[in-house]
C-alpha atoms as a PDB file:
ATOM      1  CA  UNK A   1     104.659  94.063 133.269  1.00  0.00           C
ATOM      2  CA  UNK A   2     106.474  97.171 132.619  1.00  0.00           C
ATOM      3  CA  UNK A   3     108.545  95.109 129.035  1.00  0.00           C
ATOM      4  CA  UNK A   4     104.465  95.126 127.967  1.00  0.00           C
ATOM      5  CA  UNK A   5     103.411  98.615 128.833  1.00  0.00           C
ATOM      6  CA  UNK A   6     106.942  99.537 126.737  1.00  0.00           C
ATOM      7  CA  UNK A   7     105.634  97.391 124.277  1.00  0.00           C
ATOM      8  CA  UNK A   8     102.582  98.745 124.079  1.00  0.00           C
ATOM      9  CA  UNK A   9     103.332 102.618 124.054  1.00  0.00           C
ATOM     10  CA  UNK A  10     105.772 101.862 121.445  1.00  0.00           C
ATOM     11  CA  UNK A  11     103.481  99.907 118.924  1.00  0.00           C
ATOM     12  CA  UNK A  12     101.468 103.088 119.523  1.00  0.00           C
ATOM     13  CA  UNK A  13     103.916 105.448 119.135  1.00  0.00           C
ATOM     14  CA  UNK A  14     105.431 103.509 115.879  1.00  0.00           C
ATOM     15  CA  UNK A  15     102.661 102.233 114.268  1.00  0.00           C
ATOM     16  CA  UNK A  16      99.611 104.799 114.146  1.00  0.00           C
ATOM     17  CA  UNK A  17      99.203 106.443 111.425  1.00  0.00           C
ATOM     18  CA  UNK A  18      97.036 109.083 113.093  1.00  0.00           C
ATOM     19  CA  UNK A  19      98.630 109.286 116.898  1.00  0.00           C
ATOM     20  CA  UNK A  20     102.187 108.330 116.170  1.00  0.00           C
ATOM     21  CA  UNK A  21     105.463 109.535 114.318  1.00  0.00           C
ATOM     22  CA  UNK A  22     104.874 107.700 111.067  1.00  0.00           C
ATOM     23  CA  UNK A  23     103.418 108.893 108.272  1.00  0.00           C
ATOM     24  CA  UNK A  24     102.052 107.356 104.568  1.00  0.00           C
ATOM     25  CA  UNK A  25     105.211 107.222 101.741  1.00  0.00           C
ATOM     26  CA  UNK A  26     102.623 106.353  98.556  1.00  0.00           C
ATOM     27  CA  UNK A  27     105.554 105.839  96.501  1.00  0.00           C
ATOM     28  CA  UNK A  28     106.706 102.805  98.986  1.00  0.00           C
ATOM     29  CA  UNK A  29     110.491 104.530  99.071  1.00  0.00           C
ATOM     30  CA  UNK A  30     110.727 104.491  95.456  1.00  0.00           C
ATOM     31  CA  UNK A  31     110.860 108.355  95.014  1.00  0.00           C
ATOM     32  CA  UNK A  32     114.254 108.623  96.588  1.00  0.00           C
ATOM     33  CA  UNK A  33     112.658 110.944  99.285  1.00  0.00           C
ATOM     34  CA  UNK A  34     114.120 110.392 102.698  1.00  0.00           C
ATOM     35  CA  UNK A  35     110.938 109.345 104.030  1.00  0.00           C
ATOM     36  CA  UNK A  36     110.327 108.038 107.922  1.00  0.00           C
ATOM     37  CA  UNK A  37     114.123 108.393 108.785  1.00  0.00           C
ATOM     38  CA  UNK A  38     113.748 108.196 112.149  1.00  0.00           C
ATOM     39  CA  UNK A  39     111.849 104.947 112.340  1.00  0.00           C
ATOM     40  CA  UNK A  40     114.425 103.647 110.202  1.00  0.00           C
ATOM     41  CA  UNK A  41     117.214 104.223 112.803  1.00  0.00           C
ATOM     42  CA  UNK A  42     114.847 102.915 115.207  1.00  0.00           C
ATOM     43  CA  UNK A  43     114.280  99.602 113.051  1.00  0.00           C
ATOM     44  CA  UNK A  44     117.880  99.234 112.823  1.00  0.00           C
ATOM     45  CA  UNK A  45     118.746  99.115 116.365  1.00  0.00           C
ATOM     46  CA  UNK A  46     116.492  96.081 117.127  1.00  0.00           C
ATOM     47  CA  UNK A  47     119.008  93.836 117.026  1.00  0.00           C
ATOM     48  CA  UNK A  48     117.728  90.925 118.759  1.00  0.00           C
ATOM     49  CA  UNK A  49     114.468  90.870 116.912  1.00  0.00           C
ATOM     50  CA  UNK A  50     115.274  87.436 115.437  1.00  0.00           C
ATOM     51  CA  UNK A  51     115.539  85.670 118.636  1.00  0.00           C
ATOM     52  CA  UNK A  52     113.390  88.065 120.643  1.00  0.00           C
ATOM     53  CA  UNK A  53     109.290  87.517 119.433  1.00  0.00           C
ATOM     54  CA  UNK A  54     108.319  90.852 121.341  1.00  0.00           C
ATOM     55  CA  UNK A  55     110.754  92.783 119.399  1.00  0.00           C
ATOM     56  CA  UNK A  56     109.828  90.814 116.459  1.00  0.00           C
ATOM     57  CA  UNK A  57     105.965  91.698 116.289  1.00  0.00           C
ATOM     58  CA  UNK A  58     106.954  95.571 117.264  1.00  0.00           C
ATOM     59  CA  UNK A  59     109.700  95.215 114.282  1.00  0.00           C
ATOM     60  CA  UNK A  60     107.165  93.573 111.836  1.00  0.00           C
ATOM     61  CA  UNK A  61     104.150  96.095 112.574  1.00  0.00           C
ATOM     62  CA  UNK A  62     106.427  99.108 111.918  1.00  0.00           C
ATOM     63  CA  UNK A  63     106.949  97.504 108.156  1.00  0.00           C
ATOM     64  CA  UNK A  64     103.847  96.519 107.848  1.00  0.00           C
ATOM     65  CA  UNK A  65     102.716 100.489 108.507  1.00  0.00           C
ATOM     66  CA  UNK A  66     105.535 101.931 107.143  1.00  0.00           C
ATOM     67  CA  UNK A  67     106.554  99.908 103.502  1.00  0.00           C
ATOM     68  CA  UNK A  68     108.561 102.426 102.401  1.00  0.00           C
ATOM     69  CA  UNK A  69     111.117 101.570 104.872  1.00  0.00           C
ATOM     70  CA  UNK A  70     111.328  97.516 103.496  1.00  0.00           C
ATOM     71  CA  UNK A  71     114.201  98.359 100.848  1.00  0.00           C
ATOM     72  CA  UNK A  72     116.418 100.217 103.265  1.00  0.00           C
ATOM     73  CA  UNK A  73     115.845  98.568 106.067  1.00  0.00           C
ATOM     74  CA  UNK A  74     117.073  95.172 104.057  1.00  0.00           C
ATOM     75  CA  UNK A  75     119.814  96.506 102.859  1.00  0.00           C
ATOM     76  CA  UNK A  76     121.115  98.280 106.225  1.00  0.00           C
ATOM     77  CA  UNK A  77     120.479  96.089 108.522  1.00  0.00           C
ATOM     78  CA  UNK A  78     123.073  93.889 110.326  1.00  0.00           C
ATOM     79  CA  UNK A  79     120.901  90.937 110.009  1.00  0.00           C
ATOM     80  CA  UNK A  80     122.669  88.342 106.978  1.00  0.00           C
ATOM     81  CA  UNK A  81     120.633  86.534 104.499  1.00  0.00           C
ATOM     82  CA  UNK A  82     123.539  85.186 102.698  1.00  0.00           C
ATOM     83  CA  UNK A  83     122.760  81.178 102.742  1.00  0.00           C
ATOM     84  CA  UNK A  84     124.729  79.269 105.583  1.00  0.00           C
ATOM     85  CA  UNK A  85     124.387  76.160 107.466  1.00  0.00           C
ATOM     86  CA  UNK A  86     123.483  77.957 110.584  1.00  0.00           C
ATOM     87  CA  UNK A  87     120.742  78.116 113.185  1.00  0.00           C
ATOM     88  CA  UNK A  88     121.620  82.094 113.002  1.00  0.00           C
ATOM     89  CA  UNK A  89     120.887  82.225 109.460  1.00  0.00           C
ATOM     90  CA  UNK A  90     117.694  79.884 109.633  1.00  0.00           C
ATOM     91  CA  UNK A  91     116.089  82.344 112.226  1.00  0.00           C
ATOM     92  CA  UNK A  92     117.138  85.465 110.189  1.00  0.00           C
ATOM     93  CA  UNK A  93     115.035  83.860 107.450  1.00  0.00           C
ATOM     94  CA  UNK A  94     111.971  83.162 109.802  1.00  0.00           C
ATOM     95  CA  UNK A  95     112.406  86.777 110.319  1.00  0.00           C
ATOM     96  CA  UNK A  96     112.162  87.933 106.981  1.00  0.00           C
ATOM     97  CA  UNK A  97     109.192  85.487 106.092  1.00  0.00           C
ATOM     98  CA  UNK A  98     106.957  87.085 109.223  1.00  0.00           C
ATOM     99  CA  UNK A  99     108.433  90.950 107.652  1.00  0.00           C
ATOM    100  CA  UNK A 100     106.850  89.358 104.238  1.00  0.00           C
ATOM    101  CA  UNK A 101     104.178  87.919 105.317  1.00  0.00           C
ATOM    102  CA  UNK A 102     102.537  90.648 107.070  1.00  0.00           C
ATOM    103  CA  UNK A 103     102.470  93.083 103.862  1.00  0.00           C
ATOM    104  CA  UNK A 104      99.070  93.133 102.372  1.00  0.00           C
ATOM    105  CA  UNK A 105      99.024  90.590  99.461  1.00  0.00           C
ATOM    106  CA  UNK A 106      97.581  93.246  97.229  1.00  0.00           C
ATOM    107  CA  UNK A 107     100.383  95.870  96.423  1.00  0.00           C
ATOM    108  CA  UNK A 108      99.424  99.646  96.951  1.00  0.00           C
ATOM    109  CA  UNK A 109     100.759 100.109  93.759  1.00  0.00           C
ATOM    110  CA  UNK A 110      97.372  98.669  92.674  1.00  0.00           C
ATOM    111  CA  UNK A 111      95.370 101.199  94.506  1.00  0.00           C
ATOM    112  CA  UNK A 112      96.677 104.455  93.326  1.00  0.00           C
ATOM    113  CA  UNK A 113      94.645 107.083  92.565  1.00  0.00           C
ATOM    114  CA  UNK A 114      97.011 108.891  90.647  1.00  0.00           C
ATOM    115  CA  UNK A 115      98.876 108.517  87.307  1.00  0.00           C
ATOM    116  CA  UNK A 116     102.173 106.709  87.833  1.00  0.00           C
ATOM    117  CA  UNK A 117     104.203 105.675  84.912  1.00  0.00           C
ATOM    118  CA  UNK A 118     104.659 102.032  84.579  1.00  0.00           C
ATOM    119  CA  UNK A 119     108.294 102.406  85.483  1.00  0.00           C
ATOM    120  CA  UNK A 120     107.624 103.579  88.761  1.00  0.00           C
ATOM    121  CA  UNK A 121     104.872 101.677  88.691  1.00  0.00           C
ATOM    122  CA  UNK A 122     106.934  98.351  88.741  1.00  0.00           C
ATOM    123  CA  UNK A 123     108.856  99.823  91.481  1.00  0.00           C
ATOM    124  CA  UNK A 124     105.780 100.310  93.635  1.00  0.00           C
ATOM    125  CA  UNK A 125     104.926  96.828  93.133  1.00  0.00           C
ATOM    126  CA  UNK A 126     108.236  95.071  93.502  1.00  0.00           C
ATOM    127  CA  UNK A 127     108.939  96.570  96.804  1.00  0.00           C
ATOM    128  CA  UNK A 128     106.375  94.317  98.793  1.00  0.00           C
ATOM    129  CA  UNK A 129     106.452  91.430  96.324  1.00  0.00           C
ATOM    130  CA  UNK A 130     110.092  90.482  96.314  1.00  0.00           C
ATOM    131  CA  UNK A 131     112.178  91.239  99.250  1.00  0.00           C
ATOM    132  CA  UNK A 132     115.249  93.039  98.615  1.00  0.00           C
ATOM    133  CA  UNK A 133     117.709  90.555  99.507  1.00  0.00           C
ATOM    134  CA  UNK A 134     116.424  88.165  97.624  1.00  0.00           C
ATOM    135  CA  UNK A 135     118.021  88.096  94.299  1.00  0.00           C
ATOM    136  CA  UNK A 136     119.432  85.563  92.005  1.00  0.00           C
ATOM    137  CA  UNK A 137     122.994  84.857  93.742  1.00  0.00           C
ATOM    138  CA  UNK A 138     121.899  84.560  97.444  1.00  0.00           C
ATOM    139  CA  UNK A 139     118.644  81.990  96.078  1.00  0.00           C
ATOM    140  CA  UNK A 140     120.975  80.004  93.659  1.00  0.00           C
ATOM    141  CA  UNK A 141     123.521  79.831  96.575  1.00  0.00           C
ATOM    142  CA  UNK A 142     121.267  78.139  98.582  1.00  0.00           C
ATOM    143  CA  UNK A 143     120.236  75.922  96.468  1.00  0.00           C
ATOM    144  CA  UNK A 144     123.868  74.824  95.922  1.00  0.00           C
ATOM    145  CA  UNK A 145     124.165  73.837  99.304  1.00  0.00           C
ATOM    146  CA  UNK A 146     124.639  70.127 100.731  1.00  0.00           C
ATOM    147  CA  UNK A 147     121.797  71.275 103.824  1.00  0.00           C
ATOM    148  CA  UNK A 148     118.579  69.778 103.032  1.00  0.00           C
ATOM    149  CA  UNK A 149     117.313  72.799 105.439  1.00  0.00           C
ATOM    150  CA  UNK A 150     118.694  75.559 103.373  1.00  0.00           C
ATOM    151  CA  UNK A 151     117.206  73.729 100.510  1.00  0.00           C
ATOM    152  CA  UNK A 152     113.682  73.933 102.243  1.00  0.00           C
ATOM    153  CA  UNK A 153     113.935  77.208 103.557  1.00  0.00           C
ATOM    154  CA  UNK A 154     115.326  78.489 100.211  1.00  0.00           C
ATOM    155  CA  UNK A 155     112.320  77.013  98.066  1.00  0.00           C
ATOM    156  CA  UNK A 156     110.222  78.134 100.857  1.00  0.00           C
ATOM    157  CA  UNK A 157     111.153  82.059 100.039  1.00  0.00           C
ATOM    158  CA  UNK A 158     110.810  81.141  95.843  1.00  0.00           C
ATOM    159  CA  UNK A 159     107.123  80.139  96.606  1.00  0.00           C
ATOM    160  CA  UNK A 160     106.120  83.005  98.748  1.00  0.00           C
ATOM    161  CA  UNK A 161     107.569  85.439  95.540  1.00  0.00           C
ATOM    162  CA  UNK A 162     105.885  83.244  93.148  1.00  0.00           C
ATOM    163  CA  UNK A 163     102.424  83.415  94.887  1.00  0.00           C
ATOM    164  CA  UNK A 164     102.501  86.559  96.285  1.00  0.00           C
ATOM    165  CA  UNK A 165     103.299  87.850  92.535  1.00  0.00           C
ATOM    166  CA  UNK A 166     100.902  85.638  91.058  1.00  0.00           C
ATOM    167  CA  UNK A 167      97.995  87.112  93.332  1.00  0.00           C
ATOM    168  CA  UNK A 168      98.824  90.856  92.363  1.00  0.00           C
ATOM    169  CA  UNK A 169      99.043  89.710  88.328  1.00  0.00           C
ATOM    170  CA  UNK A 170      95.682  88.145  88.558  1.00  0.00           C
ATOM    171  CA  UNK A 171      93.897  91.248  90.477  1.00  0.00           C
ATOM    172  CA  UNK A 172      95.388  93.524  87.780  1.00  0.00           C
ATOM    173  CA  UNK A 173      93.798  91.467  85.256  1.00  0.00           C
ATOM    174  CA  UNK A 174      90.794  91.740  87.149  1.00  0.00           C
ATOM    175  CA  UNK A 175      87.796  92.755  85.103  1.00  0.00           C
ATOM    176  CA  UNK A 176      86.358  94.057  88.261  1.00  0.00           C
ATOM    177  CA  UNK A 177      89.525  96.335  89.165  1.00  0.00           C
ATOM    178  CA  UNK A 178      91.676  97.731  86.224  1.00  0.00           C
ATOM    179  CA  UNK A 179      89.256  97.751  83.510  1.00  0.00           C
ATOM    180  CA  UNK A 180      87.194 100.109  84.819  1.00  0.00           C
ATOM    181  CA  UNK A 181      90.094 102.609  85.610  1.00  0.00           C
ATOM    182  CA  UNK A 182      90.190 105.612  83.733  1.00  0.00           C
ATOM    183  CA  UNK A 183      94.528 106.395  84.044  1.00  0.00           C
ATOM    184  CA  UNK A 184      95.143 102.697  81.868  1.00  0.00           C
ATOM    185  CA  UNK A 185      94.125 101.240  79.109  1.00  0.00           C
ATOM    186  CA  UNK A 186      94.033  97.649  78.592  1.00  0.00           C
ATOM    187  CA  UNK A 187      96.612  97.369  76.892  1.00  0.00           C
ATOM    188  CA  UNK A 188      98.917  99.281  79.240  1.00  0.00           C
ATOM    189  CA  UNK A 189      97.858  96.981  81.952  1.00  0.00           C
ATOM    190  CA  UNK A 190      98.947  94.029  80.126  1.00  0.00           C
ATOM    191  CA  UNK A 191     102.077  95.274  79.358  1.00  0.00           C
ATOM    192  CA  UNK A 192     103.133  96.167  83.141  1.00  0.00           C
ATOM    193  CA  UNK A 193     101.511  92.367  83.756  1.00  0.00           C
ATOM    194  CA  UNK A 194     104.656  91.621  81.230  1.00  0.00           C
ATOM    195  CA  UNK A 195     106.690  94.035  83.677  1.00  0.00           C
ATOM    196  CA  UNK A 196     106.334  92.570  86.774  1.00  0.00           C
ATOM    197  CA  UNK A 197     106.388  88.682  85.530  1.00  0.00           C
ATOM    198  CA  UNK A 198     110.000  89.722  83.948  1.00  0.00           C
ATOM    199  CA  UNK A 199     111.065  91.928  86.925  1.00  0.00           C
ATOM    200  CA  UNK A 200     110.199  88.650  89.143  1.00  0.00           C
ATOM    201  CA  UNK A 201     111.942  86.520  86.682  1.00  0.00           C
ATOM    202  CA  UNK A 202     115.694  88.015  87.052  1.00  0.00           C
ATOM    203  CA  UNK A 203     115.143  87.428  90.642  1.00  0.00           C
ATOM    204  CA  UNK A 204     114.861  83.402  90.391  1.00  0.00           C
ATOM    205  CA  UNK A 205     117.332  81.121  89.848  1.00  0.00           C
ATOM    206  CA  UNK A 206     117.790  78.641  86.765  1.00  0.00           C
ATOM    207  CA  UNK A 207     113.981  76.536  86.494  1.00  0.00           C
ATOM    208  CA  UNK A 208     115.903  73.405  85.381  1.00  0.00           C
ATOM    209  CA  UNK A 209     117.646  73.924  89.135  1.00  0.00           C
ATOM    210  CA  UNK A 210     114.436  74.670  91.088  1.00  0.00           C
ATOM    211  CA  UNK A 211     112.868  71.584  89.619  1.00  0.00           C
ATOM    212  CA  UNK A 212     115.655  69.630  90.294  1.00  0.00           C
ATOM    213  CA  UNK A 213     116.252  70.270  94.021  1.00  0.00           C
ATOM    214  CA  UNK A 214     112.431  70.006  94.434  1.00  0.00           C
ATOM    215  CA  UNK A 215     112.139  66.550  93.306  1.00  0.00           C
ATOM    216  CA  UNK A 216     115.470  66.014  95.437  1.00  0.00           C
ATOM    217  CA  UNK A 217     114.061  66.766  98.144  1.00  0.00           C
ATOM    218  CA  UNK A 218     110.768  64.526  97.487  1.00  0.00           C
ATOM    219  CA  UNK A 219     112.784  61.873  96.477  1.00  0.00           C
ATOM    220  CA  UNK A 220     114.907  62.199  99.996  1.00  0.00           C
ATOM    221  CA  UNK A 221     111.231  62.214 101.837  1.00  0.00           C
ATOM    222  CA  UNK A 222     109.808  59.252 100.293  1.00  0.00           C
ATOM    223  CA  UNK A 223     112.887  56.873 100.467  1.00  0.00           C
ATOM    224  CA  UNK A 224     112.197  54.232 103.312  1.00  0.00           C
ATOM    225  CA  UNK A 225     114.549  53.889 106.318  1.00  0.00           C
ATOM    226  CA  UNK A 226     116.308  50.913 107.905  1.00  0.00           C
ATOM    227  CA  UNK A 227     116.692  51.620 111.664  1.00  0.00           C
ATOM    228  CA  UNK A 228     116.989  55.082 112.692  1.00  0.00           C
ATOM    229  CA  UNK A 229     117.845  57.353 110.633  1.00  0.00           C
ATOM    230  CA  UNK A 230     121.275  58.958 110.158  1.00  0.00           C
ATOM    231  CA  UNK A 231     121.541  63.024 110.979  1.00  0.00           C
ATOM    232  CA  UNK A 232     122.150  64.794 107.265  1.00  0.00           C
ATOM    233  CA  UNK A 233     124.163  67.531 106.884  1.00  0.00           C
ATOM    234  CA  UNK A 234     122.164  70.664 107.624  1.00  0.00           C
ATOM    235  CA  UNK A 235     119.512  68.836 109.923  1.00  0.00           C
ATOM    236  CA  UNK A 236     118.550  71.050 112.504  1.00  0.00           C
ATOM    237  CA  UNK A 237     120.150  68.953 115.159  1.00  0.00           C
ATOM    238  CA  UNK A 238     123.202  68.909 113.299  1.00  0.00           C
ATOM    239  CA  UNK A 239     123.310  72.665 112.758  1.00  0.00           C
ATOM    240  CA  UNK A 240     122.683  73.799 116.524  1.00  0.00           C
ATOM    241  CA  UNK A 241     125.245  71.581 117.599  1.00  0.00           C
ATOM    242  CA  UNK A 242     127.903  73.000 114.722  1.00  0.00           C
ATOM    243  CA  UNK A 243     127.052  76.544 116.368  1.00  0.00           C
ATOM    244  CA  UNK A 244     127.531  75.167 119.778  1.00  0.00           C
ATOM    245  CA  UNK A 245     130.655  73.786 118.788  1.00  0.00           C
ATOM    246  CA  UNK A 246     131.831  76.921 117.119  1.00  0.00           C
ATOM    247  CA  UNK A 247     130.991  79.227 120.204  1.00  0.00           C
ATOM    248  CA  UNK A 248     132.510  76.761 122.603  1.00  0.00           C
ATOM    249  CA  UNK A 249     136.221  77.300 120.306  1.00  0.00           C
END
């Protein structure tokens, strides 16, 4: 009773825009203000939000309120992304799918009502359409790896990107959206289209290697089985009892 009523005044006190302590960063962080500071401290001392699904939902609706805080709070947090066959790291991912998921699929940067050069722009957009810690090294890592669940959760994170920047390309495109705006012309919103697909692109790893662990994978799923089936390396089962093992030493 009283962890709700915490829980409550909290997601009250965090998350409202009109009653709370937050307030609206249009530039999403990018402006190098320092922006809801205290909320960030806050964020960054819920340390069990991965394991935790109250904390979670409180850590996930601050974020989802307060965007500007998704590039620092990435790259400050004790929370590791770096790929390893571990259930720690799987639920760290889960984590940063729900803090993904819950941004609008439209980027603000698509709603401004002021001039912003496409620079800054770009910035805007990238913040809620690629996660900071996802980058080229930590998605080709995974990739590399023997677990067929780091595979899957990796690939998993590529096609959230990939959709979630294909969505905001086609609703700049729009002819019921940008056209019509008087601070671009055509032209200028084709060429931050260009932007964004390169700016996504350096964040990807090699095609030829997403292709190839895809149909891996596939090829792994559709194979028939004598008798039951073997645990693989990076199974769940065999990854919970690894970290078992390893606290038990």
């Amino acid at each position: 009773m009283v962890r709700e009523l915490v829980h409550s005044f909290l997601m009250d006190l965090c998350c409202s825009l009109k009653h709370g302590i937050t307030f609206c960063d249009p530039s999403l962080g990018t402006s190098g203000k320092g922006g809801n500071v205290v909320l960030l401290h806050f964020l960054l001392g819920l340390r069990t939000a991965a394991e935790d699904q109250v904390v979670a939902d409180l850590l996930v609706n601050i974020l989802k309120v307060c965007p500007d805080l998704l590039n620092r709070y990435f790259k400050e947090t004790h929370y590791s992304f770096v790929p390893r066959v571990t259930s720690a790291w799987m639920g760290n991912v889960r984590l940063l799918k729900k803090i993904c998921e819950a941004q609008p699929d439209i980027s603000k940067s698509c709603k401004t009502s002021e001039f912003i050069p496409l620079p800054g722009l770009l910035s805007v957009a990238m913040v809620t359409t690629v996660p900071a810690v996802c980058n080229i090294i930590m998605l080709s890592k995974g990739l590399n790896l023997p677990s067929t669940v780091v595979k899957h959760s990796i690939l998993s994170l590529v096609s959230m990107v990939l959709r979630r920047a294909l969505r905001n390309t086609e609703h700049r495109l729009s002819e019921a959206t940008w056209p019509r705006s008087q601070m671009y012309t055509l032209p200028a919103v084709q060429e931050f289209v260009q932007l964004c697909r390169e700016a996504v692109s350096e964040v990807l790893p090699d095609m030829n290697n997403l292709v190839a662990v895809w149909q891996s994978l596939l090829k792994q799923k559709r194979e028939p089985t004598d008798g039951p089936a073997e645990p693989k390396e990076g199974d769940v089962s065999t990854v919970k009892t690894r970290d078992d093992r390893d606290r038990s030493c």
